[in-house]
Protein backbone atom coordinates (compact mmCIF):
# COMPACT_ATOMS: atom_id res chain seq x y z
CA UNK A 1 122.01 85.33 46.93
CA UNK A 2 123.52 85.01 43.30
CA UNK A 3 125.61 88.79 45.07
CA UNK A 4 127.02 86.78 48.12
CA UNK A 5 128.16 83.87 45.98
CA UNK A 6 129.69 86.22 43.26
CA UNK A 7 131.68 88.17 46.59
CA UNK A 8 132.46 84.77 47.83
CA UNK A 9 134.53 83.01 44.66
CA UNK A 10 136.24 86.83 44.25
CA UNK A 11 137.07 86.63 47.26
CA UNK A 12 138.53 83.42 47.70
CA UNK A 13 140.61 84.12 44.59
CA UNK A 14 142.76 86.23 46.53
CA UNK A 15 142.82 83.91 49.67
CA UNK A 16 144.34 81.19 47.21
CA UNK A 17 147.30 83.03 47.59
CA UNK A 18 149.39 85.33 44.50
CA UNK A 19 149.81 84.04 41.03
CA UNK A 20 152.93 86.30 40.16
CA UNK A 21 155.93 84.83 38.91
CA UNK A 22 158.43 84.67 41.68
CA UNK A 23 162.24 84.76 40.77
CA UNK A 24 164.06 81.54 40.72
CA UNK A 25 166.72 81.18 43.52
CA UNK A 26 170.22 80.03 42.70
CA UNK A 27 169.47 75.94 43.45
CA UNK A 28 166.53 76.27 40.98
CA UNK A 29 167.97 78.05 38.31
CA UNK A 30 171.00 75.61 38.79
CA UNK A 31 168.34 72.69 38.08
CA UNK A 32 167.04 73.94 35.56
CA UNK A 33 170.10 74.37 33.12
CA UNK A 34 171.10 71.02 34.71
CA UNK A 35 168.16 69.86 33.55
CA UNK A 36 168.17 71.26 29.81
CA UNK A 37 172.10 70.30 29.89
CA UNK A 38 174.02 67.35 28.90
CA UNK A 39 172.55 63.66 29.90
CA UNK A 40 173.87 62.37 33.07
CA UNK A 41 174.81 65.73 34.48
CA UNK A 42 174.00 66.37 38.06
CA UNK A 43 171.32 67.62 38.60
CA UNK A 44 170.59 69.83 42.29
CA UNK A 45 167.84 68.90 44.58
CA UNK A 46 166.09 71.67 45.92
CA UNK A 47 163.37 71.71 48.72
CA UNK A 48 159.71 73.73 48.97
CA UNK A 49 161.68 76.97 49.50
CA UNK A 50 164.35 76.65 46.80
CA UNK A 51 166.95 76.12 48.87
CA UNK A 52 169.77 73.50 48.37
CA UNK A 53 169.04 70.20 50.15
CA UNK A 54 171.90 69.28 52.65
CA UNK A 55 172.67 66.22 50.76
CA UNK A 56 173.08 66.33 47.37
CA UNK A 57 173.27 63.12 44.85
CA UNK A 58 174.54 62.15 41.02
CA UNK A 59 171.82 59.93 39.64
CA UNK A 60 174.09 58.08 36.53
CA UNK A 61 176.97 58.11 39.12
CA UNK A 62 175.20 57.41 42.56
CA UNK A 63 177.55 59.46 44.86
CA UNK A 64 176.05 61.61 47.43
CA UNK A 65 177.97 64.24 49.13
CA UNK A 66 177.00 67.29 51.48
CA UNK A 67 176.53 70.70 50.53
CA UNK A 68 176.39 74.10 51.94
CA UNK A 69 173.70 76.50 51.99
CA UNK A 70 175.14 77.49 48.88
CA UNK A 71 175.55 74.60 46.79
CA UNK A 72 179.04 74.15 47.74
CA UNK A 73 180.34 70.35 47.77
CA UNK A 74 181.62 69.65 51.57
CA UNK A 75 185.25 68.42 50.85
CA UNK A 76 185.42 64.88 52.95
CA UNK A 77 181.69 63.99 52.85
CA UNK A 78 181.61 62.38 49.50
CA UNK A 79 180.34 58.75 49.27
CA UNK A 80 180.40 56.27 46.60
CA UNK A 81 177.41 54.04 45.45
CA UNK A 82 177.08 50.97 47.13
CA UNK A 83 178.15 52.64 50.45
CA UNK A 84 176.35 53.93 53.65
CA UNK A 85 174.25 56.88 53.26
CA UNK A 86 175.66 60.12 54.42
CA UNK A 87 174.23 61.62 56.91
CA UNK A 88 174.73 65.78 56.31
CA UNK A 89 173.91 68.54 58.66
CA UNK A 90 170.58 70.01 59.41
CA UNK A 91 170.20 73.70 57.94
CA UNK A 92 166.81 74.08 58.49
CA UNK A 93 165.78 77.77 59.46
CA UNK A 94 162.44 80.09 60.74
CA UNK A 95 161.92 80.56 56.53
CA UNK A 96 162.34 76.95 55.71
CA UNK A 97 159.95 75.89 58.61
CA UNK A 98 157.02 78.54 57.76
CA UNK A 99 157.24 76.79 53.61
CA UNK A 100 156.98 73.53 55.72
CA UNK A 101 153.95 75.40 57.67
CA UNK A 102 152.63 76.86 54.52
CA UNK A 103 152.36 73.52 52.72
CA UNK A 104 150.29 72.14 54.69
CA UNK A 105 147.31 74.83 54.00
């Protein structure tokens, strides 16, 4: 018995999934200088995947504007605070849906 339960938590170790370090995308690693850099500097929202989120927002300004897949400010979609909210384009692809799928597990 004391065998089974030993194979059992081993195994399940690996079915928790991989504890290597996987490298930061661009969004992610432009976060995280954001975040160690000045205060009030904009800081990029990234979703589960690492991937820049359509819209994009200044917290000590409060504009929002769209962005590409890239990161790259839409020219013409910027709003100021106060305004209504932007609504940017959908990017969402198979990779971003199977994190969404993922997430849930």
């Amino acid at each position: 018995m004391a065998t089974l339960t030993i194979i059992l938590l081993f195994s399940m170790g690996f079915a928790l999934g991989d504890d290597t370090i996987q490298p930061k995308t661009p969004c992610e690693s432009a976060r995280d200088a954001a975040i160690n850099g000045p205060i009030g500097a904009y800081i990029p929202t990234c979703d589960a995947a690492g991937q820049y989120t359509p819209k994009q927002c200044s917290g000590s300004t409060g504009y929002c504007w769209c962005v590409t897949s890239t990161g790259q400010k839409i020219p013409g979609t910027e709003t100021p605070p106060g305004t209504a909210p932007i609504k940017c384009p959908c990017r969402y692809t198979l990779i971003h849906y199977m994190f969404d799928l993922y997430s849930w597990f």
